[in-house]
N, C-alpha and C. Protein backbone atom coordinates (compact mmCIF):
# COMPACT_ATOMS: atom_id res chain seq x y z
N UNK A 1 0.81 -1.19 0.00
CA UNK A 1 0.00 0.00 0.00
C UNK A 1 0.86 1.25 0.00
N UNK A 2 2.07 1.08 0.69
CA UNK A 2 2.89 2.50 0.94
C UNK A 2 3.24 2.80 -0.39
N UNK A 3 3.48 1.51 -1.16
CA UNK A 3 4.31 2.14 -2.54
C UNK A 3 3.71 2.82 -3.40
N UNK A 4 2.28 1.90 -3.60
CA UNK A 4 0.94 2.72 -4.15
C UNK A 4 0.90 4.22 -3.80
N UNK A 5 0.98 4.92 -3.12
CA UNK A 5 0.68 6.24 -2.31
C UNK A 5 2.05 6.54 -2.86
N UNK A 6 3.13 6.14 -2.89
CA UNK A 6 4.22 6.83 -3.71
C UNK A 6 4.15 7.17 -4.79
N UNK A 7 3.48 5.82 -5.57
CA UNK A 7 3.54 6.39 -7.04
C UNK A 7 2.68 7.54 -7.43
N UNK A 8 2.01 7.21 -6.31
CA UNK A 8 0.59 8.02 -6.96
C UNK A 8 1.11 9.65 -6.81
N UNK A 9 1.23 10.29 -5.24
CA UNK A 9 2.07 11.08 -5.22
C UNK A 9 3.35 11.26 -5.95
N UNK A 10 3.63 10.70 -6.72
CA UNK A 10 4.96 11.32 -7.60
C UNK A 10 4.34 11.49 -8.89
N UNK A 11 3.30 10.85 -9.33
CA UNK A 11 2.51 11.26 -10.27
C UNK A 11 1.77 12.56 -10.61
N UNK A 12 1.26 12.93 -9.08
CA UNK A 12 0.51 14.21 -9.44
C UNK A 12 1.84 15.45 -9.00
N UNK A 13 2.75 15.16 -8.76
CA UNK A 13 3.56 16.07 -8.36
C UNK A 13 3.86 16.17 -9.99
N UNK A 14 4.51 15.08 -10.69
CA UNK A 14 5.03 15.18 -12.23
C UNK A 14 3.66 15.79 -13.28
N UNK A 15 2.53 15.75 -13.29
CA UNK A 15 1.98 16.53 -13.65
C UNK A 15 1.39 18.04 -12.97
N UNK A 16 1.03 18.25 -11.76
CA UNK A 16 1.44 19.19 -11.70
C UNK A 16 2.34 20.19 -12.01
N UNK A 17 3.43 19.80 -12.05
CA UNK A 17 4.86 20.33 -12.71
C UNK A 17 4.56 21.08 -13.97
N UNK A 18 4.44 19.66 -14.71
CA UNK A 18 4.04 19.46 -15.86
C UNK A 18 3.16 20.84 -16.67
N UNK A 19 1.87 20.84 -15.86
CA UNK A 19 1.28 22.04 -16.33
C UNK A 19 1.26 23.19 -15.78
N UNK A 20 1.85 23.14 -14.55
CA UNK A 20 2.42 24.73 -14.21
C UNK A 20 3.30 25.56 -15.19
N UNK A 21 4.26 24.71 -15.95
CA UNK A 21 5.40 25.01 -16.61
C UNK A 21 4.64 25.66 -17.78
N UNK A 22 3.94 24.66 -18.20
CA UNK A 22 3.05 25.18 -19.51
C UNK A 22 2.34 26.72 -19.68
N UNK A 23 1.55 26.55 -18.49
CA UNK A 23 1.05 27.46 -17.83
C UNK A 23 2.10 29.18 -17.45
N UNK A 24 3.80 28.57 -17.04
CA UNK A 24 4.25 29.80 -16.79
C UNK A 24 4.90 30.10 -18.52
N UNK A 25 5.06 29.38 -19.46
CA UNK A 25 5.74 29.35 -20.82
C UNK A 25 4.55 30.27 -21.42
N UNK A 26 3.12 29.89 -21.50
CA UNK A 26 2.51 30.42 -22.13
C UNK A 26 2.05 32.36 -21.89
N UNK A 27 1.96 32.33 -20.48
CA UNK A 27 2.46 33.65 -19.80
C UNK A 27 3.54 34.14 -20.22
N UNK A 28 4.39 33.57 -20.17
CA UNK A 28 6.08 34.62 -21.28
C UNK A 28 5.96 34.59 -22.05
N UNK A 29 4.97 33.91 -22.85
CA UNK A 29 5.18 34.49 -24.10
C UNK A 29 3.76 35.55 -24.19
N UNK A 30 2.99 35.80 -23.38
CA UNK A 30 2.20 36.37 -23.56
C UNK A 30 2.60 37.78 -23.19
N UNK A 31 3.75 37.96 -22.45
CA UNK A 31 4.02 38.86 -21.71
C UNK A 31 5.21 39.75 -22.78
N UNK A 32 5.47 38.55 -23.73
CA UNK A 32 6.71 38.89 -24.68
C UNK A 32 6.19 39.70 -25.88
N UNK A 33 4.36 39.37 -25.80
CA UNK A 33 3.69 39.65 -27.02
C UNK A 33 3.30 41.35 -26.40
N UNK A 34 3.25 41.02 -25.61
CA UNK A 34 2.49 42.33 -25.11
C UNK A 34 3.78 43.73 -25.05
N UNK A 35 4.66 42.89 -25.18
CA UNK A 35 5.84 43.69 -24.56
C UNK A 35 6.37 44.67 -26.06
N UNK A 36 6.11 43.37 -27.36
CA UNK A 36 6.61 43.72 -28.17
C UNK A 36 5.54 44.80 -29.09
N UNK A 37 4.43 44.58 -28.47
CA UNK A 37 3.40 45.80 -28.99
C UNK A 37 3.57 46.80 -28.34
N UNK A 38 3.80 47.01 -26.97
CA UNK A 38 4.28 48.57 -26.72
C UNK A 38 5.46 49.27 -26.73
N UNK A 39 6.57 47.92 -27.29
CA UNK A 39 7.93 48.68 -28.11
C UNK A 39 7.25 49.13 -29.37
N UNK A 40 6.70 48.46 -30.10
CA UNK A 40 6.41 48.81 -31.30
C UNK A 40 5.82 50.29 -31.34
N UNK A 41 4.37 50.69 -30.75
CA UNK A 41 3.24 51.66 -30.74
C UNK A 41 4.62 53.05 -30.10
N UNK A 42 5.59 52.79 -29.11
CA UNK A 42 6.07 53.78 -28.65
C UNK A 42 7.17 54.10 -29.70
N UNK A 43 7.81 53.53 -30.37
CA UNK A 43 8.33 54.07 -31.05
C UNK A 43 7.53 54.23 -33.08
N UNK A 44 6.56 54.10 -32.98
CA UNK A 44 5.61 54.51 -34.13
C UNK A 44 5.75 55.62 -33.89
N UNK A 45 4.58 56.01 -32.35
CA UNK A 45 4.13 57.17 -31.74
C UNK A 45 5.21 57.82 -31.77
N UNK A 46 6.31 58.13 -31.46
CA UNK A 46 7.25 58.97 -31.11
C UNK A 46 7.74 59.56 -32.68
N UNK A 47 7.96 58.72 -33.58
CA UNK A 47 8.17 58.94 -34.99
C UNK A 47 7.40 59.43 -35.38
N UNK A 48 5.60 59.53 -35.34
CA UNK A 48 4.85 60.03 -35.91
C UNK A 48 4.81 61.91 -35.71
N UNK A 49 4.92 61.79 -34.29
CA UNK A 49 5.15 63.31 -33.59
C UNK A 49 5.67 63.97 -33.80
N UNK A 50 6.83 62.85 -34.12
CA UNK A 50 8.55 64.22 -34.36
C UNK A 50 7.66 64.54 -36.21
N UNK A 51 7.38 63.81 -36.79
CA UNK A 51 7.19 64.30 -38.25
C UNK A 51 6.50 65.64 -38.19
N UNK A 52 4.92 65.83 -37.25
CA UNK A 52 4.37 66.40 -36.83
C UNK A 52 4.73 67.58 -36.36
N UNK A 53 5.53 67.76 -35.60
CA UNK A 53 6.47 68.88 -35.01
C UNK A 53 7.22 69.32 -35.58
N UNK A 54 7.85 68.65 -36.66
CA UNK A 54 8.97 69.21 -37.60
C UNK A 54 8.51 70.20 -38.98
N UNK A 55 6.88 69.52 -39.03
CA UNK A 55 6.45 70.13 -40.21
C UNK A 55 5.82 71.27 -39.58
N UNK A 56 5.02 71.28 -38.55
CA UNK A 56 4.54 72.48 -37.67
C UNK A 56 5.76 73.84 -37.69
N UNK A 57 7.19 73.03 -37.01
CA UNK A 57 8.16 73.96 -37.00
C UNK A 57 8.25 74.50 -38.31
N UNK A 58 8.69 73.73 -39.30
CA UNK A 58 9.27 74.39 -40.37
C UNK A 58 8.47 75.45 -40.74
N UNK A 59 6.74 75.65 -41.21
CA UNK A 59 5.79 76.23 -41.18
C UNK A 59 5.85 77.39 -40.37
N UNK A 60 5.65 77.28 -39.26
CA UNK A 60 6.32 78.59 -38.24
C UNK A 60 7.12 79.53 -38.94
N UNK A 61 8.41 78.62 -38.49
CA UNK A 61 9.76 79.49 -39.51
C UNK A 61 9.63 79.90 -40.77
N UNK A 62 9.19 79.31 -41.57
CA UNK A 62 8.91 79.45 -42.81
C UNK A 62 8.03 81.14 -43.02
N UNK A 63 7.15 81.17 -42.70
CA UNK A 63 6.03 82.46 -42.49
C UNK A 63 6.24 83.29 -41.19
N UNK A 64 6.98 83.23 -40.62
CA UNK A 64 7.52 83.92 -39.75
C UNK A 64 7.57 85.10 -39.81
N UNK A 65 8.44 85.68 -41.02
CA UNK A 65 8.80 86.96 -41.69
C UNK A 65 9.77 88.36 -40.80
N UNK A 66 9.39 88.45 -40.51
CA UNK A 66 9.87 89.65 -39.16
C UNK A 66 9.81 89.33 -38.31
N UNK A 67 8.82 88.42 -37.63
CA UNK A 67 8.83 88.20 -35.88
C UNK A 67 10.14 87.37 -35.81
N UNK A 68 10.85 87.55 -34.53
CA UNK A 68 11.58 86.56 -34.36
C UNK A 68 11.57 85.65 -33.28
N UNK A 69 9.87 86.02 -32.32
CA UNK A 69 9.73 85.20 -31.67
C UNK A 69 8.79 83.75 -32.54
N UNK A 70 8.06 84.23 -33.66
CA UNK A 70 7.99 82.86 -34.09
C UNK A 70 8.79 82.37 -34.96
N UNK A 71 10.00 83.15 -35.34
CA UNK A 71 10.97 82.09 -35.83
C UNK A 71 11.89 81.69 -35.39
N UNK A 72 12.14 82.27 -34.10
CA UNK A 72 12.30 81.03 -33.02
C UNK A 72 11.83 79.84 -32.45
N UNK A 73 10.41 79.84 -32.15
CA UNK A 73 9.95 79.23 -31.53
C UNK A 73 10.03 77.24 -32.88
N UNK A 74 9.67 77.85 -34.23
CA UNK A 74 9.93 77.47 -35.82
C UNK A 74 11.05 76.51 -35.60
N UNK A 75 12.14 77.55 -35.25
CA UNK A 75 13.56 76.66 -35.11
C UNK A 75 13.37 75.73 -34.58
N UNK A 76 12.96 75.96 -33.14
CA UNK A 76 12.81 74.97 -32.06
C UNK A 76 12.47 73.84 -32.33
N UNK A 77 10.93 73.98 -33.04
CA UNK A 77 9.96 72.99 -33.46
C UNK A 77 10.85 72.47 -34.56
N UNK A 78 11.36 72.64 -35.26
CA UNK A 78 11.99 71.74 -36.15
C UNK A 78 13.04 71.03 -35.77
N UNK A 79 13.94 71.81 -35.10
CA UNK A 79 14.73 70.77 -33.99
C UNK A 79 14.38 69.94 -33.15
N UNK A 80 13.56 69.96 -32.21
CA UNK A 80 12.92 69.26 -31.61
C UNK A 80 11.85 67.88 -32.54
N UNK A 81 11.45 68.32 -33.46
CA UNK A 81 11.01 67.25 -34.45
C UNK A 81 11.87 66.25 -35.15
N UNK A 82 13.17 66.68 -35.57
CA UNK A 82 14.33 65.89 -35.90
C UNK A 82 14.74 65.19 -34.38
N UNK A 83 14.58 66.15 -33.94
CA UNK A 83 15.34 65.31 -32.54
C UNK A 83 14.50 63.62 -32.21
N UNK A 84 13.32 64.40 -32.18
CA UNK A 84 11.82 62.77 -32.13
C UNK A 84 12.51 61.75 -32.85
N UNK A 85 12.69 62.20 -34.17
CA UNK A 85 12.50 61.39 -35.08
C UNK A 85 13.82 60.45 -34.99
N UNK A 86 14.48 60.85 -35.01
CA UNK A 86 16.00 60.15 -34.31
C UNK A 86 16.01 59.49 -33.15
N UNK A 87 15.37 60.13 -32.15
CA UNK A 87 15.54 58.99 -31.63
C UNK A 87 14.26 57.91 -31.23
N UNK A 88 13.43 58.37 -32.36
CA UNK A 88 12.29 57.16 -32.68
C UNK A 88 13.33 55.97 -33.18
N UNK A 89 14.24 56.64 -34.41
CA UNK A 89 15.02 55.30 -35.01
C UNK A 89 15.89 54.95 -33.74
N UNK A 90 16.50 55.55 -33.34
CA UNK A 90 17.68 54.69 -31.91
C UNK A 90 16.85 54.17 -31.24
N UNK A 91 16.04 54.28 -30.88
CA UNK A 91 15.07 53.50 -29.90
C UNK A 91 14.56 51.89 -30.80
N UNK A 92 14.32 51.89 -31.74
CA UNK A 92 13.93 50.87 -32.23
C UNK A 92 15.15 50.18 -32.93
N UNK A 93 16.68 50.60 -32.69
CA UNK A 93 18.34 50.16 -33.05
C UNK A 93 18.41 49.55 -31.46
N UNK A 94 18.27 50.29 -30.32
CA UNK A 94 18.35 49.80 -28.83
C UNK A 94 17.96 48.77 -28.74
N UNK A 95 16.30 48.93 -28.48
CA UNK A 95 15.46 47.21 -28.92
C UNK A 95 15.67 46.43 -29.11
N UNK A 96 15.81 46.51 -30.63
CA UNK A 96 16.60 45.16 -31.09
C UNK A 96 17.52 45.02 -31.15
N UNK A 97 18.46 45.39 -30.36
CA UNK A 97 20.36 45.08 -29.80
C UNK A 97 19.80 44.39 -29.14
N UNK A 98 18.95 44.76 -27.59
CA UNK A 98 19.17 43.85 -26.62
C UNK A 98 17.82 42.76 -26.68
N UNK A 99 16.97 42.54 -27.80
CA UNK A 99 16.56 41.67 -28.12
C UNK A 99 17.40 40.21 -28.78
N UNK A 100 18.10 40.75 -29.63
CA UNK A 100 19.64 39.84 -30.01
C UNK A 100 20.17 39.58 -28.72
N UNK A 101 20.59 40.33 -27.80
CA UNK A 101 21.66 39.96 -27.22
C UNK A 101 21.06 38.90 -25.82
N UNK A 102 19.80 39.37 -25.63
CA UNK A 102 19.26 38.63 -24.43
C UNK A 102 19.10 37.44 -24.24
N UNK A 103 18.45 36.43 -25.38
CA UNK A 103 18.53 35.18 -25.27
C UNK A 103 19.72 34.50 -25.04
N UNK A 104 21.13 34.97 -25.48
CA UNK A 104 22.36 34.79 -25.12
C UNK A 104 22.51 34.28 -23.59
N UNK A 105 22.39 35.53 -23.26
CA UNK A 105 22.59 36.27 -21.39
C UNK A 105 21.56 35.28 -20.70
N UNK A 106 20.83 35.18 -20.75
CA UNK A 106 19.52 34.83 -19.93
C UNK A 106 19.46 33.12 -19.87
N UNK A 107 19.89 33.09 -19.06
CA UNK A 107 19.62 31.06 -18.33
C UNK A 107 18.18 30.64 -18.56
N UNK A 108 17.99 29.84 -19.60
CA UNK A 108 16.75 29.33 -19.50
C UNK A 108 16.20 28.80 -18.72
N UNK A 109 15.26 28.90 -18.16
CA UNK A 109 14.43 28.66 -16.76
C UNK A 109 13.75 27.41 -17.60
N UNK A 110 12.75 27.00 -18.94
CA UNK A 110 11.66 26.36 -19.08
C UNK A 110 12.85 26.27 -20.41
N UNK A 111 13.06 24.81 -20.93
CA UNK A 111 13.53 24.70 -22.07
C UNK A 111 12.69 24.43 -22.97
């Protein structure tokens, strides 16, 4: 009888296991999906803005004429719009560096 109660207990321990694991695999990757949509949307968003701001600026500056507080402000906005837009692209060069480089680094927990 004792051995019975062993197997049996090592049984539900090995499935338990079993589908916890599943259970935490399917969570990382859910967490990986989710992760990779708000890298994505933040650096869209950030690219879309700087375009936005740059064309606003230039416009400014552009019709400005004599004031030189709005062709300052023009400058700004166009600098500041290049600036977005740059580092919309480094941000999405960052990313995927340490997307490459992580599976490297990182001890697989669930093979």
């Amino acid at each position: 009888m004792h051995y019975r109660q062993g197997i049996a207990r090592s049984m539900v321990v090995l499935i338990v296991f079993t589908a916890s694991t599943g259970v935490a695999a399917a969570q990382q990757n859910e967490i990986n999906n989710s992760l990779t949509q708000i890298e994505e949307f933040v650096a869209t968003t950030l690219g879309q803005i700087g375009v936005i701001v740059f064309l606003v600026g230039a416009a400014v500056w552009f019709v400005s004429r004599r004031s030189a507080d709005r062709a300052q402000w023009g400058w700004r906005g166009m600098w500041g719009g290049a600036g977005m837009i740059v580092l919309s692209v480094s941000y999405n060069v960052f990313v995927s560096l340490f997307e490459n480089l992580a599976p490297g680094m990182i001890v697989p927990v669930i093979p």
